[in-house]
Structure formats: structure tokens, C-alpha cells
Protein backbone atom coordinates (compact mmCIF):
# COMPACT_ATOMS: atom_id res chain seq x y z
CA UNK A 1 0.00 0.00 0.00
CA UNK A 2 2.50 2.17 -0.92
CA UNK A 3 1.96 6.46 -0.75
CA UNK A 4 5.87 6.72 -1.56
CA UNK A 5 6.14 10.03 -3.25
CA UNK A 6 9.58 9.88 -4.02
CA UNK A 7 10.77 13.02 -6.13
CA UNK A 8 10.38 12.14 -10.18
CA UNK A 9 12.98 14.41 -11.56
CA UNK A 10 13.36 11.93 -14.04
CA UNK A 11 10.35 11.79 -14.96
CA UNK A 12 9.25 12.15 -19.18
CA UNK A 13 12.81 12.99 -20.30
CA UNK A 14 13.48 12.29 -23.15
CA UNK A 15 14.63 8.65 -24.71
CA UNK A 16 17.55 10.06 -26.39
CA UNK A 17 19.29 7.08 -28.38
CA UNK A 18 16.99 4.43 -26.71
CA UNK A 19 14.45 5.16 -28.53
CA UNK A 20 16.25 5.42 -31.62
CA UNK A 21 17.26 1.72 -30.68
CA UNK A 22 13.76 0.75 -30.36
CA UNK A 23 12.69 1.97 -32.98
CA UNK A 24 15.45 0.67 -35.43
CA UNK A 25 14.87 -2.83 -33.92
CA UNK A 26 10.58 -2.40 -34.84
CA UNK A 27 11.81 -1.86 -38.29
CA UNK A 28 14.22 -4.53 -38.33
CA UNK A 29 11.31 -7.38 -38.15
CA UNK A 30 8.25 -7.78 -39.04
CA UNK A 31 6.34 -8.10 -35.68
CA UNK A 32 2.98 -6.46 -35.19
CA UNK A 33 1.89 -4.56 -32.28
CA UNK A 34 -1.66 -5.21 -32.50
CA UNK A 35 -2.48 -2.96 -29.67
CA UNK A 36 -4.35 0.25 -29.16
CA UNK A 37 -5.19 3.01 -26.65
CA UNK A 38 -7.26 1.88 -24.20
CA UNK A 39 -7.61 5.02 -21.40
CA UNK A 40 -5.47 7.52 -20.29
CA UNK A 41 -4.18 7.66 -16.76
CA UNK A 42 -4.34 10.48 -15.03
CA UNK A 43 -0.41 11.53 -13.78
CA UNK A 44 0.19 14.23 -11.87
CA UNK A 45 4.14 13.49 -12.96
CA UNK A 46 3.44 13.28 -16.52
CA UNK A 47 3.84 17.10 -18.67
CA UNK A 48 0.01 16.64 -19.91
CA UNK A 49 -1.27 15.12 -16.56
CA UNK A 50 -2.55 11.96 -18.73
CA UNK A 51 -0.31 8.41 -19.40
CA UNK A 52 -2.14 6.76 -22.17
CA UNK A 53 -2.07 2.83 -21.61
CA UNK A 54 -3.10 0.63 -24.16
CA UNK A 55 -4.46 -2.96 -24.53
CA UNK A 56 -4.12 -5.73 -27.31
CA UNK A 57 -7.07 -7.09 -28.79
CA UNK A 58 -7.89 -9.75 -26.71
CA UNK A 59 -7.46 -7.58 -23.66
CA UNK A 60 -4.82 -9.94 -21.74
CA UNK A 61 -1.93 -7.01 -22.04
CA UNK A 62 -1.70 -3.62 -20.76
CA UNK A 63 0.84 -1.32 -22.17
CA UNK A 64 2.45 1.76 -21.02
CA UNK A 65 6.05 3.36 -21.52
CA UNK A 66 6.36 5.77 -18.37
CA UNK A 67 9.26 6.46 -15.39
CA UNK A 68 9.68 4.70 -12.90
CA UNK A 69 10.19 5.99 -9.23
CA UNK A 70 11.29 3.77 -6.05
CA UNK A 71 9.05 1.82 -3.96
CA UNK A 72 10.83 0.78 -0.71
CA UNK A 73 7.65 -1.38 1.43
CA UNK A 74 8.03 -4.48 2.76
CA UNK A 75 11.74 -4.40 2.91
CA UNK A 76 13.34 -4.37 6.42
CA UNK A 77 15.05 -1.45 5.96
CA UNK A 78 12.61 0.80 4.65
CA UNK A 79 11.81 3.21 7.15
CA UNK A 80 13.36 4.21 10.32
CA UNK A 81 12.40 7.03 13.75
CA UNK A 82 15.91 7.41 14.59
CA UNK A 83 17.37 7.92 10.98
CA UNK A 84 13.98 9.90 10.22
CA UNK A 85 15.37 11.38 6.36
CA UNK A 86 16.98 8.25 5.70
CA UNK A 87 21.00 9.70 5.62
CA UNK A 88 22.41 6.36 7.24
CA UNK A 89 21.44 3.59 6.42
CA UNK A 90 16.93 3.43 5.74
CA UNK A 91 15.67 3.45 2.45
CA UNK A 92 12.75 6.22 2.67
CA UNK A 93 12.48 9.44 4.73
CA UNK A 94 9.74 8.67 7.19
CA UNK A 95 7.66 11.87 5.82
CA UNK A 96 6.93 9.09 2.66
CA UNK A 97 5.09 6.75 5.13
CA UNK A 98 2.84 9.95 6.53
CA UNK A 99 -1.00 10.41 5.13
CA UNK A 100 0.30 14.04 3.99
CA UNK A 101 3.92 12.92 3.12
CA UNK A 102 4.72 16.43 5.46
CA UNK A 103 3.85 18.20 2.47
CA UNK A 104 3.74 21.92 2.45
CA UNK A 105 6.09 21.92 5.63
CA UNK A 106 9.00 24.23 5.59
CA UNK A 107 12.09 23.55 7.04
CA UNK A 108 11.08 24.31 11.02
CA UNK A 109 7.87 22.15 10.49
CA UNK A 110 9.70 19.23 8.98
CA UNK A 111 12.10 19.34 12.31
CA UNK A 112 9.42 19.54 14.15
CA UNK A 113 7.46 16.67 12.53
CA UNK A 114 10.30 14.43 13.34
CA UNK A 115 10.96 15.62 16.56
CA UNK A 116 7.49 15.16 17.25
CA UNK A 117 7.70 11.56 15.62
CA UNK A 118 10.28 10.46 18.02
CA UNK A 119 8.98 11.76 21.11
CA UNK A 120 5.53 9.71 19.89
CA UNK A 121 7.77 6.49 19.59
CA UNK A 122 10.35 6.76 22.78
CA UNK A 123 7.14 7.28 24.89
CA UNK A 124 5.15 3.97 23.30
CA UNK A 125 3.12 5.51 20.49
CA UNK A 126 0.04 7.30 22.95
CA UNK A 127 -2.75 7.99 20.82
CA UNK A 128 -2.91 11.75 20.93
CA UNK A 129 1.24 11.74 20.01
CA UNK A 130 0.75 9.43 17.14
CA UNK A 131 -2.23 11.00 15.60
CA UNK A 132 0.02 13.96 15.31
CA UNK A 133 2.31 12.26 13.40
CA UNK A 134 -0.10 11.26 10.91
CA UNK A 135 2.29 7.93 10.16
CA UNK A 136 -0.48 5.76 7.98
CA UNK A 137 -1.25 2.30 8.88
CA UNK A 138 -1.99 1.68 5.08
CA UNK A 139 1.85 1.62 4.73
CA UNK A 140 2.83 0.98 8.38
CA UNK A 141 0.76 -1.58 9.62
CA UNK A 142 -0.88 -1.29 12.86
CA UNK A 143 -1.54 -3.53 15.91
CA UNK A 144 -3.81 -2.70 18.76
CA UNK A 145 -4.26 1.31 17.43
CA UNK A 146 -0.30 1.30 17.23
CA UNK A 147 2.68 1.08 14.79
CA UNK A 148 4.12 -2.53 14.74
CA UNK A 149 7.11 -2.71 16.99
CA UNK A 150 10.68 -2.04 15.07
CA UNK A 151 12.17 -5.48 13.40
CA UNK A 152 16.35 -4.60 13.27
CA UNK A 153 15.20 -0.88 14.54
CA UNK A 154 13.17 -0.66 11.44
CA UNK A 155 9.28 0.27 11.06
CA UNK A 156 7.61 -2.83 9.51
CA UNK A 157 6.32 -1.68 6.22
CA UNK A 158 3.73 -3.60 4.47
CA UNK A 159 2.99 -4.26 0.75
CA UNK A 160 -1.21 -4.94 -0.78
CA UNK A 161 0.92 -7.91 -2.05
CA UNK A 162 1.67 -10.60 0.95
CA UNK A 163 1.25 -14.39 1.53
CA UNK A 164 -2.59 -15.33 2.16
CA UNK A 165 -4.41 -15.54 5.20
CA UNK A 166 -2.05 -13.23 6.82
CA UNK A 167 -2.18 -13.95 10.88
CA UNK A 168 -0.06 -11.44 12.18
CA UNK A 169 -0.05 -8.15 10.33
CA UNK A 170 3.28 -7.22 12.02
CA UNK A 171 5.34 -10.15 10.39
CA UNK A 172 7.15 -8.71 7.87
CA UNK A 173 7.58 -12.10 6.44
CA UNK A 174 4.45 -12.00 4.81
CA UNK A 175 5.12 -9.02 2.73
CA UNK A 176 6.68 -8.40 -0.98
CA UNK A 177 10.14 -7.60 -0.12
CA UNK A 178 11.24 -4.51 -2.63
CA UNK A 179 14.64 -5.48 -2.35
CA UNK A 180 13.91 -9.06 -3.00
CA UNK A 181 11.10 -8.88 -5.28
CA UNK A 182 10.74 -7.19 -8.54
CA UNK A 183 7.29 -5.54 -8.30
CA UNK A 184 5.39 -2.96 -9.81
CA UNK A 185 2.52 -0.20 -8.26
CA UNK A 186 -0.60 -0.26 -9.74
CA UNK A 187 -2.68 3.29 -8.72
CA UNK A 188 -5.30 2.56 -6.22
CA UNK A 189 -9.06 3.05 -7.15
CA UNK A 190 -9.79 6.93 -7.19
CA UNK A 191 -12.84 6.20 -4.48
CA UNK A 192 -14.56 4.07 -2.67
CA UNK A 193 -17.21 2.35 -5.00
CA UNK A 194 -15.18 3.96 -8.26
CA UNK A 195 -12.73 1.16 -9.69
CA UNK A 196 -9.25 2.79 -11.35
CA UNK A 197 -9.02 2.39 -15.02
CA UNK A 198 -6.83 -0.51 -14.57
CA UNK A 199 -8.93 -2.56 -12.31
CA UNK A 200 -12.17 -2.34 -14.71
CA UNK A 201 -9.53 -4.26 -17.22
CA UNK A 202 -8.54 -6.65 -14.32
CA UNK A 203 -5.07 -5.91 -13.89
CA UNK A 204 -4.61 -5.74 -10.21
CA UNK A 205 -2.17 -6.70 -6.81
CA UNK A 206 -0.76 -10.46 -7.67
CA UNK A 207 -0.53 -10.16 -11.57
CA UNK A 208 2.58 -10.90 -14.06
CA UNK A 209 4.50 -8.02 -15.53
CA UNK A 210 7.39 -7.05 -17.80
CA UNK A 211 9.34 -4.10 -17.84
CA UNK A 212 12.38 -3.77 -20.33
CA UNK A 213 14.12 -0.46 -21.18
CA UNK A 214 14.27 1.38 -24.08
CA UNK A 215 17.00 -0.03 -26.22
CA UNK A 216 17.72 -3.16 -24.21
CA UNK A 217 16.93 -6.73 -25.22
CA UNK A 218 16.49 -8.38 -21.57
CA UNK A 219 13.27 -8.14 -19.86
CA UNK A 220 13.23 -7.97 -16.36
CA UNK A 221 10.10 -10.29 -15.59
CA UNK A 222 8.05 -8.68 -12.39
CA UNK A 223 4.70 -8.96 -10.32
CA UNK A 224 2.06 -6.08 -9.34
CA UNK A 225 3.59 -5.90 -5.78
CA UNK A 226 1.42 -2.81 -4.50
CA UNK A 227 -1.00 0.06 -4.70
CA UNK A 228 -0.28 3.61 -4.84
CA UNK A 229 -1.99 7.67 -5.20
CA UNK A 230 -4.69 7.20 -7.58
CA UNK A 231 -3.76 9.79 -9.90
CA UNK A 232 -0.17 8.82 -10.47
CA UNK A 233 1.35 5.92 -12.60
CA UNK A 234 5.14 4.95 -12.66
CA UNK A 235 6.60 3.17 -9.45
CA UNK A 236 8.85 0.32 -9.22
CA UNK A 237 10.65 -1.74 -6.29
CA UNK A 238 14.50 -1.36 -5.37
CA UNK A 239 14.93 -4.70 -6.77
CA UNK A 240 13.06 -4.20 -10.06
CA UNK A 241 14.84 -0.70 -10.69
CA UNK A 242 18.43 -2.32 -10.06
CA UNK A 243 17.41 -4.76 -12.51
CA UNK A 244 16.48 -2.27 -14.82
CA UNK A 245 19.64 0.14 -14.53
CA UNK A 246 22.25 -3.29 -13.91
CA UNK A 247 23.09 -2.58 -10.39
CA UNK A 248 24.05 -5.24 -8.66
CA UNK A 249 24.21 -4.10 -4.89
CA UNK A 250 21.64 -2.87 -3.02
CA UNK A 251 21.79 1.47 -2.19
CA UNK A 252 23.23 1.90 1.46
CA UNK A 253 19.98 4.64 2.27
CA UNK A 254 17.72 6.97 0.93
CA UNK A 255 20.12 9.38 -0.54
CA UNK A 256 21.43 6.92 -2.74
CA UNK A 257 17.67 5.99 -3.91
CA UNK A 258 17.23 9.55 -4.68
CA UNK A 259 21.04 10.40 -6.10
CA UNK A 260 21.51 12.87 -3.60
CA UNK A 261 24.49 14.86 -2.07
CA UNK A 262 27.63 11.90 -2.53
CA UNK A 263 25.70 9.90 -4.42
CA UNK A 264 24.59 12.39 -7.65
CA UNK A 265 24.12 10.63 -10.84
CA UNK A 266 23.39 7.39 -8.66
CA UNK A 267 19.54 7.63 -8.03
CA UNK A 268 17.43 4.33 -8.89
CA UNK A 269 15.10 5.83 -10.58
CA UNK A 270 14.42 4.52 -14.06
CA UNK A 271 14.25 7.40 -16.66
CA UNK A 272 12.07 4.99 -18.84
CA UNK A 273 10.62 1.58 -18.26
CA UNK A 274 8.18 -0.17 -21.40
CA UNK A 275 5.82 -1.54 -18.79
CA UNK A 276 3.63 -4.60 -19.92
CA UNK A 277 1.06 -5.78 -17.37
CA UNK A 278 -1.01 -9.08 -17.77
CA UNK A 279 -4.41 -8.78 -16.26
CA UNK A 280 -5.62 -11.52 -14.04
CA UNK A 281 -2.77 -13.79 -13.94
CA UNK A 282 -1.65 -13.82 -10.91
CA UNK A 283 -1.90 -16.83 -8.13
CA UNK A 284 -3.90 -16.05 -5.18
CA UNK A 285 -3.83 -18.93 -3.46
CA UNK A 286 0.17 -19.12 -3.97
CA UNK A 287 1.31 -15.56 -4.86
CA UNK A 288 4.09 -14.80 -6.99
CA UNK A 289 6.18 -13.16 -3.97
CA UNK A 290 9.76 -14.78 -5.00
CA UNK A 291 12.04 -13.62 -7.97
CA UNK A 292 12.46 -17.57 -9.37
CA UNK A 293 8.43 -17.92 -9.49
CA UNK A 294 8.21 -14.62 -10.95
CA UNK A 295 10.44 -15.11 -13.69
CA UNK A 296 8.97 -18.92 -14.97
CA UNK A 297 5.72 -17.60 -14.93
CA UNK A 298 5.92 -14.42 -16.44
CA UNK A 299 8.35 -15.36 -19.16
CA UNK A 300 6.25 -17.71 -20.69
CA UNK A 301 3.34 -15.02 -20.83
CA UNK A 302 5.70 -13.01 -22.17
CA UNK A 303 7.04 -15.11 -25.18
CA UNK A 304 3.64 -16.37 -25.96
CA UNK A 305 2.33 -13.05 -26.12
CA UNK A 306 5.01 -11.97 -28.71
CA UNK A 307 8.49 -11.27 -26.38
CA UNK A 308 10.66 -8.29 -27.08
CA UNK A 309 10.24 -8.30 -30.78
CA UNK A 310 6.15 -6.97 -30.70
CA UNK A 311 7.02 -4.67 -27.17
CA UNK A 312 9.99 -2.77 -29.30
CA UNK A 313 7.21 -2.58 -32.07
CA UNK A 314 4.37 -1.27 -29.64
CA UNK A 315 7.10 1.06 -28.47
CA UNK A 316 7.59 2.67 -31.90
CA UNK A 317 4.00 2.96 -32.44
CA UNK A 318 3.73 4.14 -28.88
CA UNK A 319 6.04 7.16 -29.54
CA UNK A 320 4.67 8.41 -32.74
């Protein structure tokens, strides 16, 4: 259930000689897209507000080519009271786990938002302390009206995507680890009886992805791991971004995620991503929460549904 509202600085540049790439491989063979726009998402991160997606004819692929920011939940290093903005060694700033995301706050608010956060935890979370705080138990769960207790001094986070039959919300066990499992963030529906654009097509928490970008030839295979702000598209896990940009260790905290002060030019956010989603396939009685599942099952999908040969096609046609 993932609010993380991770800056998109990224966000719509431009594909430079990816694209180029792609679109010199769509030429190169003779593979048909055979998809169309379906709807277009609203995006408060896109230039025009709108991603359009699009959908093959027999409606078992979604398509969209779009940025991709972090998504740290479920890991056990996500988020952190004592190392509140994430400078040692968390992966989030707690602010990103907060129903406002301490938005609007200048500098003396945000200090005293996490001064206010830690005096809330040291004296056991009392209700009128923590409701200050405004931490959100859709991202950190809650257990009798209070934040599940620290696991390696870390906050358990939780992901819409976990084992079934869940018996203790505070196991972090049962959740999609983002720096295990490749996953993806669907947006959540914009209200209560209202189903997002995505759900009325079927594509929801559990199901098979693909993401590949621009000008590569090897798919990194993935799983819908969580839900995010209704109006914005484009979210990935640590693990599926390091995929994506060939890192192979994991960032030491938050700075690193967001390429900041020694880390510059290191962020893990993906500039672009192709992102191909295939409604209702996932397993709920045996979710796809492990990387080796993940792979089998969504490879197959993949190549039957035409591999990278029709996705670099359906990019071309995507971009003109």
C-alpha cells in the first residue's frame, strides 16, 4: 500500500538514443503490435497530466512506456524514527510513510514533525502523540491502534501484495520484499465504489509483468507488488529498478535511492521503463512473492504473447 512520493525528476525525459534503438529494432522485423489506446491515466508526474495505456485485442496485455520511481515497502530497511530522512542507512524518509507525506512543511515544520515523531515512539506511540504524526497504517501496519514494533530498529512496512491468510499483520515475512522482489505499483481506485481504469480491465495486486528499457533486449520479468496515489502511474521496487539500470548491490539509504548529495548521478530511478502488465494472472492462493516464481511464470506469458520483438514494435507505435 504504498503512498511513496519519491521526487520524479526523471520523470518524461526524453529517450535520447533508446528510442532510436527501439525503434530501429521495430523496423528490423516484421512483428505487429496489435495494440491500441485503451484510457489515459491520469499523472500528476506526466507534462500533460494523462499516461495513455493501451491494450491488445484480446485484452490480456496492458501497455504503457512511463518512469519509474522507487518503492521501498516491505523491505526491512525501509523506514526508520531514529534515521527519520533516511542519511544512514533506511531506504525512505519517514515523511513518505505519513497520510500528507509532510507536504507543504517548511524547514522548522519538517524538524518539528520528526521531533514530534520520536517523542511519539520513545514514549510507546500514545494515541494523541501518534495522531500527530499522521504515520499511515496503510503503509505501516498497525496492531492494537499502534505502529508494529521495530524489526532490526526498522518500522515494519507492508505491501497490498503478501502471503494469504495473513495472521499477524506485524510479520514482515508475509510481505513483498522490494529489495527481494521485482514488483510494480498499480494506482489505487480513485474512491470508494469507483474502480481505477486498470482494475475495470482486471489488472490488479498479484498479476505478471514485464518491464524492459528502451533499447535493451532483456526483460526484467516482475509482479504487481502494490498500490499507490490514484492519480499517479510509474513506481517500481528497489529490486526491479536495479534490474532495470544493472546494479548489482543494493543502495546503502535513501540518498542513494534519490542520487543525492555523494551519491549524484546514482539515483534508482528509471528514466524509462516499457511496462507490460497481464491482467488476471496472478496466483492467489500461492502468490508470486519470490524472484524464481516470478520469472517462470511471467516469461512464458511473455514469449507467448510476442516477447521483445512486438514490445519494441508497440514502443515505436507508442512514440509516434
Amino acid at each position: 500500500m504504498s503512498d511513496c512520493r519519491l521526487a520524479k525528476s526523471a520523470r518524461r525525459t526524453a529517450i535520447g538514443c533508446g528510442l532510436l534503438l527501439v525503434v530501429a529494432a521495430a523496423a528490423g522485423h516484421a512483428a505487429d503490435c496489435g495494440m491500441a489506446q485503451a484510457f489515459k491515466q491520469p499523472d500528476g508526474n506526466a507534462k500533460t497530466g494523462l499516461t495513455p495505456v493501451w491494450s491488445d485485442r484480446e485484452a490480456k496485455a496492458l501497455f504503457f512506456i512511463e518512469a519509474l520511481n522507487v518503492n521501498t515497502d516491505g523491505t526491512r530497511r525501509s523506514y526508520s524514527v531514529d534515521d527519520f530522512w533516511g542519511e544512514e542507512k533506511a531506504l525512505n524518509n519517514l515523511c513518505n510513510a505519513m497520510s500528507d507525506a509532510c507536504a507543504g512543511l517548511g524547514k522548522d515544520g519538517l524538524r518539528s514533525r520528526r521531533l514530534l515523531t520520536q517523542k511519539a515512539f520513545a514514549a510507546g506511540w500514545p494515541a494523541a502523540l501518534l495522531a500527530q504524526t499522521k504515520i499511515s497504517p496503510a503503509i505501516i501496519p498497525f496492531k492494537g491502534g499502534k505502529p508494529c514494533p521495530p524489526v532490526d530498529g526498522f518500522l515494519v512496512s507492508a505491501t497490498a501484495l503478501h502471503k494469504p491468510n495473513v495472521a499477524d499483520v506485524c510479520d514482515i515475512g508475509n510481505y513483498a520484499d522490494a529489495l527481494v522482489t521485482p514488483a510494480l505499483v498499480l494506482p489505487k481506485n480513485p474512491a470508494k465504489n469507483t474502480l481505477s481504469e486498470f482494475a475495470k480491465r482486471h489488472a490488479k495486486v498479484g498479476d505478471l509483468a514485464v518491464a524492459l528499457v528502451p533499447g535493451s533486449s532483456a526483460p526484467v520479468f516482475a509482479v504487481v507488488g502494490d498500490t499507490g496515489p490514484a492519480s499517479e502511474l510509474g513506481e517500481g521496487s528497489v529490486a526491479l529498478n536495479g534490474k532495470l539500470l544493472g546494479k548489482s548491490a543494493p543502495p546503502a539509504n535513501y540518498q542513494e535511492v534519490r542520487g543525492k548529495g555523494a551519491f549524484k548521478g546514482k539515483a534508482w530511478t528509471v528514466p524509462q521503463a516499457m511496462v507490460l502488465i497481464f491482467p488476471a494472472s496472478g496466483d492467489s492462493a500461492n502468490p508470486y512473492l519470490t524472484p524464481e516464481r516470478i520469472d517462470t511464470a511471467a516469461k512464458k506469458l511473455f514469449e507467448d504473447w510476442g516477447g521483445v520483438a512486438r514490445l519494441n514494435a508497440c514502443a515505436a507505435d507508442y512514440r509516434r
